[in-house]
Protein backbone atom coordinates (compact mmCIF):
# COMPACT_ATOMS: atom_id res chain seq x y z
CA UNK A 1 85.63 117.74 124.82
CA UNK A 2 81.73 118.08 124.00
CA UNK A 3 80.58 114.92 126.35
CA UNK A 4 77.23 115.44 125.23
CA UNK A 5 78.00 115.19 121.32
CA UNK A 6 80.05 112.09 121.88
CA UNK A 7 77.32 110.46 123.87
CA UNK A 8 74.48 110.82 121.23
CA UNK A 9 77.18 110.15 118.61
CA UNK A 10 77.77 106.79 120.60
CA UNK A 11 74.53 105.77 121.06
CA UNK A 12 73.82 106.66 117.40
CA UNK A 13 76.18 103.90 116.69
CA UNK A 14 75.36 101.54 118.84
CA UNK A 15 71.14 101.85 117.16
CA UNK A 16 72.64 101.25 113.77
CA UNK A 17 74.69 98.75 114.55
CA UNK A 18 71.81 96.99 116.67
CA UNK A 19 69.98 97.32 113.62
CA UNK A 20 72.23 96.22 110.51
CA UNK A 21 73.74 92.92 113.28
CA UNK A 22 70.83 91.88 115.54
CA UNK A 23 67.39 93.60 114.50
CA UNK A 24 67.01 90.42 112.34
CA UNK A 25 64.78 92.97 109.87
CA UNK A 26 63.98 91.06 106.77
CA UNK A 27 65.59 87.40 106.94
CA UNK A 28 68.51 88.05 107.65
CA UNK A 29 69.82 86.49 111.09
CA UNK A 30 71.89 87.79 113.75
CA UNK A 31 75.21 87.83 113.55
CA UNK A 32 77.71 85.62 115.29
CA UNK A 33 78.89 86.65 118.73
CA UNK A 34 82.68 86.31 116.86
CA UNK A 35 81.87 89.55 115.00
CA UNK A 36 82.14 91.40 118.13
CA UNK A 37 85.91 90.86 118.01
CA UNK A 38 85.93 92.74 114.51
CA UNK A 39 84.00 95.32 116.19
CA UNK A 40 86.16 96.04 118.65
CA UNK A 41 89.31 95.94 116.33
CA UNK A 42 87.29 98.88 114.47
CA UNK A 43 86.84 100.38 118.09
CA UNK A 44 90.11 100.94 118.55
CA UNK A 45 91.05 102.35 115.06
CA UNK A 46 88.35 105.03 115.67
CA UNK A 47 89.97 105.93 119.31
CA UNK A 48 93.36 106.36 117.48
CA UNK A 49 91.79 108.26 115.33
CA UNK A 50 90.40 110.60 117.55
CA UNK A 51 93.66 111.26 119.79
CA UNK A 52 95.86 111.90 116.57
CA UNK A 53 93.04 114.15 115.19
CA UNK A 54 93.05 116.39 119.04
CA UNK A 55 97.27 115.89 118.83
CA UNK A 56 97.66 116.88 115.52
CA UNK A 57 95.54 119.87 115.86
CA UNK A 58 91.93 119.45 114.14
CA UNK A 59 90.16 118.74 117.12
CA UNK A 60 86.79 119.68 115.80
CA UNK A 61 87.03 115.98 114.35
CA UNK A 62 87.83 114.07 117.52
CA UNK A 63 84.28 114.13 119.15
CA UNK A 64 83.23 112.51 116.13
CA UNK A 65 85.91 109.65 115.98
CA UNK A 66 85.83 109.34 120.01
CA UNK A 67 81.71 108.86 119.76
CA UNK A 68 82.22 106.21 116.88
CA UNK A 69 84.88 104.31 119.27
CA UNK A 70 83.00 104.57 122.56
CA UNK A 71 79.32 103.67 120.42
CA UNK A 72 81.83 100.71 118.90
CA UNK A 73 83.15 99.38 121.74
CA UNK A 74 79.99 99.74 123.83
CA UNK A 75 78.16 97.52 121.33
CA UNK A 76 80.44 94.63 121.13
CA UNK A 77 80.69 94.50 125.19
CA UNK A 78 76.58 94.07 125.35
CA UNK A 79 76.88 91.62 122.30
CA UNK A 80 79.31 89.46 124.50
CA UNK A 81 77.24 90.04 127.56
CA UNK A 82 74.30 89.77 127.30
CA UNK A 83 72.45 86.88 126.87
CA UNK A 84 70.22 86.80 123.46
């Protein structure tokens, strides 16, 4: 697997979702700490997308799907971590 792709596809993710959840541009305010629990849900969905995409053969799409998962899951671990 391309590590390097997944890891600027992860971190990617994690930017936007900094920025649409906890950027607080405009006036809108963070979001709760309970959204992190949807985020992971979606987390996981992306990782089983990416091992049926390399199973079933198109495995130019799992770098894509494993960067969304890791950049996913990554995110709602620091949400629940870190203090704000």
């Amino acid at each position: 697997m391309p590590w390097g792709r997944i890891g600027a596809i992860a971190a990617a993710v994690m930017a936007v979702l900094w920025a649409a959840l906890d950027a607080g541009f405009g006036d809108s305010p963070p979001a709760p700490p309970v959204a992190s629990a949807g985020l992971a849900i979606l987390a996981v969905l992306f990782g089983a997308g990416a091992w049926v995409m390399r199973v079933g053969g198109r495995q130019e799409r799992a770098p894509l799907l494993a960067g969304l998962s890791i950049g996913t899951i990554a995110y709602a671990v620091l949400r629940l971590t870190l203090p704000e």
